[in-house]
PDB file of N, CA and C in Angstrom:
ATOM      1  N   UNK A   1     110.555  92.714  88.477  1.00  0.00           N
ATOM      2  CA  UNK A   1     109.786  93.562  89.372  1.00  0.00           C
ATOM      3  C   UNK A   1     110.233  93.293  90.811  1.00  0.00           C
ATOM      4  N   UNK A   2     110.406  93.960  92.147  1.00  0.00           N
ATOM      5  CA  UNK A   2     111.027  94.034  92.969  1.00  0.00           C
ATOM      6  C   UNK A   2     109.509  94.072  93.953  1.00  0.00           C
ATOM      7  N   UNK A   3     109.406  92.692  94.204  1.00  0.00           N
ATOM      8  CA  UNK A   3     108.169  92.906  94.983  1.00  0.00           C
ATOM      9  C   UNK A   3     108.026  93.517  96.621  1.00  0.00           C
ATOM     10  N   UNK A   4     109.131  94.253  97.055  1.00  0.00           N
ATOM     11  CA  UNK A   4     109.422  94.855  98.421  1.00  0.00           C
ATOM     12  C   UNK A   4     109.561  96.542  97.632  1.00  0.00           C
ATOM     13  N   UNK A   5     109.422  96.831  96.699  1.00  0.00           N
ATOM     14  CA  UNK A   5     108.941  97.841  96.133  1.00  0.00           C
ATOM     15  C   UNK A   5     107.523  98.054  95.987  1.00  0.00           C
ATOM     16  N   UNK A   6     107.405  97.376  95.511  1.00  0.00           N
ATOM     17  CA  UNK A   6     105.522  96.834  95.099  1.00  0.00           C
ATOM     18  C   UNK A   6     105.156  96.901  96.826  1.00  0.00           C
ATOM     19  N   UNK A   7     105.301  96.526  97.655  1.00  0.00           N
ATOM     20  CA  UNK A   7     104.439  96.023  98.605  1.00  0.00           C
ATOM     21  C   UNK A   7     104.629  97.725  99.396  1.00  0.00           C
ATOM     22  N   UNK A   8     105.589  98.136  99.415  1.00  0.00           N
ATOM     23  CA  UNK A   8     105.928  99.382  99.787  1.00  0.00           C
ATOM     24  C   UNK A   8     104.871 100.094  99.364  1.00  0.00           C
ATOM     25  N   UNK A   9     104.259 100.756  97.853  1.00  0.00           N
ATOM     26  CA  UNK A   9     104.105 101.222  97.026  1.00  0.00           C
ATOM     27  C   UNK A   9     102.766 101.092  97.583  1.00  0.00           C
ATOM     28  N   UNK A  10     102.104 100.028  97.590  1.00  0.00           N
ATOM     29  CA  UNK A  10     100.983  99.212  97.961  1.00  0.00           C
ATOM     30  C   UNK A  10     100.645 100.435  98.953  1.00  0.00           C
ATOM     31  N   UNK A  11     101.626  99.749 100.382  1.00  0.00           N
ATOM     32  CA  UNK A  11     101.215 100.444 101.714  1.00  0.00           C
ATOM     33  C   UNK A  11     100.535 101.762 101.847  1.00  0.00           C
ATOM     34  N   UNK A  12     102.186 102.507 100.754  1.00  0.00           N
ATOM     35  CA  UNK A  12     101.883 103.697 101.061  1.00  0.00           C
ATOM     36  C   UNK A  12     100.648 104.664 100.703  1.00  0.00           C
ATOM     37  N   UNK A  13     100.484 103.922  99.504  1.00  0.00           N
ATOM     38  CA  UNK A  13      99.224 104.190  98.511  1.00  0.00           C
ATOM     39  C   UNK A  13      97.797 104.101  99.141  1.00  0.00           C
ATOM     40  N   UNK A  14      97.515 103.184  99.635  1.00  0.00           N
ATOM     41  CA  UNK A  14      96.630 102.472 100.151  1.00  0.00           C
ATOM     42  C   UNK A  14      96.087 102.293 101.855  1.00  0.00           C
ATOM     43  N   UNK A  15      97.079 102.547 102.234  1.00  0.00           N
ATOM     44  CA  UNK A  15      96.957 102.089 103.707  1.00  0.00           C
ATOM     45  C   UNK A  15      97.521 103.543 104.233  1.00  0.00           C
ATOM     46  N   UNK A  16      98.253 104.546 103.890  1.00  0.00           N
ATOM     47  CA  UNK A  16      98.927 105.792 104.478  1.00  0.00           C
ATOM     48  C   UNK A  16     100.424 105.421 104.951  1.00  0.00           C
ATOM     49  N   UNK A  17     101.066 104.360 105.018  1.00  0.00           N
ATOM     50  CA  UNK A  17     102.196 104.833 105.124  1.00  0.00           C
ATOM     51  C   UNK A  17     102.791 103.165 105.869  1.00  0.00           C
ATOM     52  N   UNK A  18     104.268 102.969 106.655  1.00  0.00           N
ATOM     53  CA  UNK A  18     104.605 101.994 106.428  1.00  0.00           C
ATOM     54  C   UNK A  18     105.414 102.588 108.077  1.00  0.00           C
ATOM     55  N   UNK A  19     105.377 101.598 109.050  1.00  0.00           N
ATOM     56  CA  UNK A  19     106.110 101.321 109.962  1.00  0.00           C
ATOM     57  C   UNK A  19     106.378  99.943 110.464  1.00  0.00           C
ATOM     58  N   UNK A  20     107.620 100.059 111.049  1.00  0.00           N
ATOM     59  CA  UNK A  20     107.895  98.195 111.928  1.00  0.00           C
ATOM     60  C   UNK A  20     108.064  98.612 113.510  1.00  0.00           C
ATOM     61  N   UNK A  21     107.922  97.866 114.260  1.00  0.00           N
ATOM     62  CA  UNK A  21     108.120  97.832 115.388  1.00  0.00           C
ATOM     63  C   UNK A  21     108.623  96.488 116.189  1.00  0.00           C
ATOM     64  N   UNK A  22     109.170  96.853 116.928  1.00  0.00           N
ATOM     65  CA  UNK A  22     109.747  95.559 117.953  1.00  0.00           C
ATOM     66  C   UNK A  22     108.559  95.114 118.463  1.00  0.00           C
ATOM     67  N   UNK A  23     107.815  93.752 118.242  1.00  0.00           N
ATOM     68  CA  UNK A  23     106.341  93.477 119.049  1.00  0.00           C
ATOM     69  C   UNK A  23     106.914  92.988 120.655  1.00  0.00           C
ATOM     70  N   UNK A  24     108.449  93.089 121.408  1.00  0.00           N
ATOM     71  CA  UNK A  24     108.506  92.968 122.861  1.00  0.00           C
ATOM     72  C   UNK A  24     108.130  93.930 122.947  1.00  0.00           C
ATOM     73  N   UNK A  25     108.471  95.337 122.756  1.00  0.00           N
ATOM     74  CA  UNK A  25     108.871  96.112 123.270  1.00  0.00           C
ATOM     75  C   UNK A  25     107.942  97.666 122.659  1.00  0.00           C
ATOM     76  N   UNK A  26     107.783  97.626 121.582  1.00  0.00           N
ATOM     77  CA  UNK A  26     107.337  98.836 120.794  1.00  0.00           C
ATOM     78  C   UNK A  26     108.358  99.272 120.380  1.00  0.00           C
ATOM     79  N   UNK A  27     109.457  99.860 120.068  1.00  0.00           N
ATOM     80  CA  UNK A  27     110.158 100.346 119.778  1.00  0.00           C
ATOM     81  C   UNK A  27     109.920 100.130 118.235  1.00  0.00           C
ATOM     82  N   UNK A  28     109.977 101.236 117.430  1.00  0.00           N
ATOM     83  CA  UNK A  28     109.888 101.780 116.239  1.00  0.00           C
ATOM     84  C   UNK A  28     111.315 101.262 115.754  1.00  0.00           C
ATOM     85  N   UNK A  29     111.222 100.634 114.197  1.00  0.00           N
ATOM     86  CA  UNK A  29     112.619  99.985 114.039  1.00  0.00           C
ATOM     87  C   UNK A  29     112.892 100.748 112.378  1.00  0.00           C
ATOM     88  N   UNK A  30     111.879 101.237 111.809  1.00  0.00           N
ATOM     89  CA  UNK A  30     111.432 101.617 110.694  1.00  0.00           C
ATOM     90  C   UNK A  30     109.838 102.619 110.132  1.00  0.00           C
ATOM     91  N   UNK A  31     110.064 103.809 109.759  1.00  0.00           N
ATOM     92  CA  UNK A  31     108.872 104.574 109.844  1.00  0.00           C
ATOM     93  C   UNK A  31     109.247 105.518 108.724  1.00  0.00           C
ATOM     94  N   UNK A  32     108.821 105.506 107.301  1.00  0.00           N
ATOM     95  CA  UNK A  32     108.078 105.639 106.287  1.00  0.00           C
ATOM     96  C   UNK A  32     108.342 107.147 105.834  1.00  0.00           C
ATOM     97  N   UNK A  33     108.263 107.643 105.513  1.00  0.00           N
ATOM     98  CA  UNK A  33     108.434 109.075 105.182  1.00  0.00           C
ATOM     99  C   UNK A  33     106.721 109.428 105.563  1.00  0.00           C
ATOM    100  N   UNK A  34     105.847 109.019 105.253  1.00  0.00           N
ATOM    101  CA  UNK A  34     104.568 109.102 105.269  1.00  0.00           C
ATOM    102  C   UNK A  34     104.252 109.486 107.007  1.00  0.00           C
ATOM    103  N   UNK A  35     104.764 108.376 107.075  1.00  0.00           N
ATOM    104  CA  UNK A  35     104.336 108.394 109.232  1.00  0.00           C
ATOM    105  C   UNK A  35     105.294 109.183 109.673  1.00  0.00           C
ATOM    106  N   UNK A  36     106.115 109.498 109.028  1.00  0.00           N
ATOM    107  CA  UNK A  36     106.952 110.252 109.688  1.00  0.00           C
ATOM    108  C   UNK A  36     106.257 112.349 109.448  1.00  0.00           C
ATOM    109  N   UNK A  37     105.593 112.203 108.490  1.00  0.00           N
ATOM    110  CA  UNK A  37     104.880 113.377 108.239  1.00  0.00           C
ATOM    111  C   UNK A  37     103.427 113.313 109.305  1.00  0.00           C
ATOM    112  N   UNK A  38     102.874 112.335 109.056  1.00  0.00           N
ATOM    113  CA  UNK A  38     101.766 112.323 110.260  1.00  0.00           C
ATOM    114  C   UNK A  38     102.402 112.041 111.355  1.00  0.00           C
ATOM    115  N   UNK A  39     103.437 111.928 112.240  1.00  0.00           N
ATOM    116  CA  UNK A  39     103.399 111.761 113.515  1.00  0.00           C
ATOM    117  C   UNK A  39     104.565 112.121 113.683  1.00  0.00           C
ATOM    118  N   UNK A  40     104.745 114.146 113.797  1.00  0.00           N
ATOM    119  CA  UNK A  40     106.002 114.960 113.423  1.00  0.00           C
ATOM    120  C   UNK A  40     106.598 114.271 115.164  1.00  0.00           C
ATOM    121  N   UNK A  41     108.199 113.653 114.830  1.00  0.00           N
ATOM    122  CA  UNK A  41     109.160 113.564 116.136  1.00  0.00           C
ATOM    123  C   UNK A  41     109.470 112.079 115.474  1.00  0.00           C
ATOM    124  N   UNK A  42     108.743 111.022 115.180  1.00  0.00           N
ATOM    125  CA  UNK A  42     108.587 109.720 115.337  1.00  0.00           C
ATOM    126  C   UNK A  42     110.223 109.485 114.269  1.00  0.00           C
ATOM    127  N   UNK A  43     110.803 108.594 115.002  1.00  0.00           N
ATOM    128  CA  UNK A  43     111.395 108.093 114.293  1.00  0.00           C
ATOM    129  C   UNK A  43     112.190 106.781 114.778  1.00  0.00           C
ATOM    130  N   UNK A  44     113.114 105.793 114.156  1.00  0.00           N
ATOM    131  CA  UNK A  44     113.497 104.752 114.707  1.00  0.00           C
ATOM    132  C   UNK A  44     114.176 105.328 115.746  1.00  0.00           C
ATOM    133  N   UNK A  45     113.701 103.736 116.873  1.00  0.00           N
ATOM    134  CA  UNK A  45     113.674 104.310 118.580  1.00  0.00           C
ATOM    135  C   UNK A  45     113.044 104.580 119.522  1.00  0.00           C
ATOM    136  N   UNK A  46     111.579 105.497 118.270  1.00  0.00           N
ATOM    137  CA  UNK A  46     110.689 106.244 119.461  1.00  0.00           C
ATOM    138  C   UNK A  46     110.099 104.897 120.086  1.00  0.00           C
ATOM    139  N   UNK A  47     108.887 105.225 121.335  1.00  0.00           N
ATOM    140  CA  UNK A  47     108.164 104.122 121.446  1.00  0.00           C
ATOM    141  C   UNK A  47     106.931 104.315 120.772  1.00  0.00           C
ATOM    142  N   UNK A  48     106.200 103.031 119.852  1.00  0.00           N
ATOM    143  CA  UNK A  48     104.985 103.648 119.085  1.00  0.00           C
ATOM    144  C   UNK A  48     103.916 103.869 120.010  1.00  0.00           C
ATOM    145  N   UNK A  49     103.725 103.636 121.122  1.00  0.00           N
ATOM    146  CA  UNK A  49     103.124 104.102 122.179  1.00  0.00           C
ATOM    147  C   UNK A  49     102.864 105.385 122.653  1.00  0.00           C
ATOM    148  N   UNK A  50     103.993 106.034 122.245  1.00  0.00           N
ATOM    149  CA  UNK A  50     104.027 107.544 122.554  1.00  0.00           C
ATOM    150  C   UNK A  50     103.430 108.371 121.280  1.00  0.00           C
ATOM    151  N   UNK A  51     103.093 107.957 120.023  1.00  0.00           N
ATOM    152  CA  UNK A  51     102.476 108.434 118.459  1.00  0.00           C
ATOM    153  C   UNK A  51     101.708 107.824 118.597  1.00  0.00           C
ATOM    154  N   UNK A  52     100.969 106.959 118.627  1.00  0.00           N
ATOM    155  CA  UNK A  52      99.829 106.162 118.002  1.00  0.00           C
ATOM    156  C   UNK A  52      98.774 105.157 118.831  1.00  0.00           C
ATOM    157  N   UNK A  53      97.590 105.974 119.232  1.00  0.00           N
ATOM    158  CA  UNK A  53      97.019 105.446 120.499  1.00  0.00           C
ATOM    159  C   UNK A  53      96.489 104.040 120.301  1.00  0.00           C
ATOM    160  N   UNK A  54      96.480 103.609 118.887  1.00  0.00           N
ATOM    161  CA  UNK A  54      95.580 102.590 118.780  1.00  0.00           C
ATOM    162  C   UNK A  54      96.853 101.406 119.552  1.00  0.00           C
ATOM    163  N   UNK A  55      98.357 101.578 119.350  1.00  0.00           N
ATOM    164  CA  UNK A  55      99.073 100.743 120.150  1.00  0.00           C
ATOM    165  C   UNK A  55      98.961 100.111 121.257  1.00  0.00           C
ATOM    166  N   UNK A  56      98.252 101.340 122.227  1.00  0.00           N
ATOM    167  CA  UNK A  56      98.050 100.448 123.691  1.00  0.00           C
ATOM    168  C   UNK A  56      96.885  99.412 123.467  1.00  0.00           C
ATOM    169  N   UNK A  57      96.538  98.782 122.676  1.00  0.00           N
ATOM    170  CA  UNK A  57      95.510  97.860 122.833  1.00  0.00           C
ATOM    171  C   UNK A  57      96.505  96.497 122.522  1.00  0.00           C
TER     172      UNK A  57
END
C-alpha cells in the first residue's frame, strides 16, 4: 500500500483538496486538482495570499 496515496486520498476525500506552500514566503509549490477547481487561476507560484483569505492570519 503506498501510504502518500492513502494520505492523498484521505485529504482529498475528507478535507477538500491538497496544497503546499513555501511557509517564508507563500508561494504555492503544489495544488491538487481539487484547489485548483475551487480557486480557478491558482497554481504553482501563485501567492496563497492572493486565493485564500484564511492565509493572512
Amino acid at each position: 500500500m503506498d501510504i502518500t496515496k492513502r494520505i492523498a486520498e484521505f485529504m482529498t476525500d475528507h478535507v477538500g483538496g491538497i496544497y503546499l506552500k513555501k511557509e517564508d514566503n507563500g508561494e504555492i509549490v503544489y495544488a491538487d486538482a481539487q484547489i485548483q477547481a475551487y480557486y480557478p487561476g491558482i497554481q504553482a507560484g501563485s501567492n496563497a495570499q492572493e486565493f485564500m483569505d484564511w492565509e493572512y492570519e
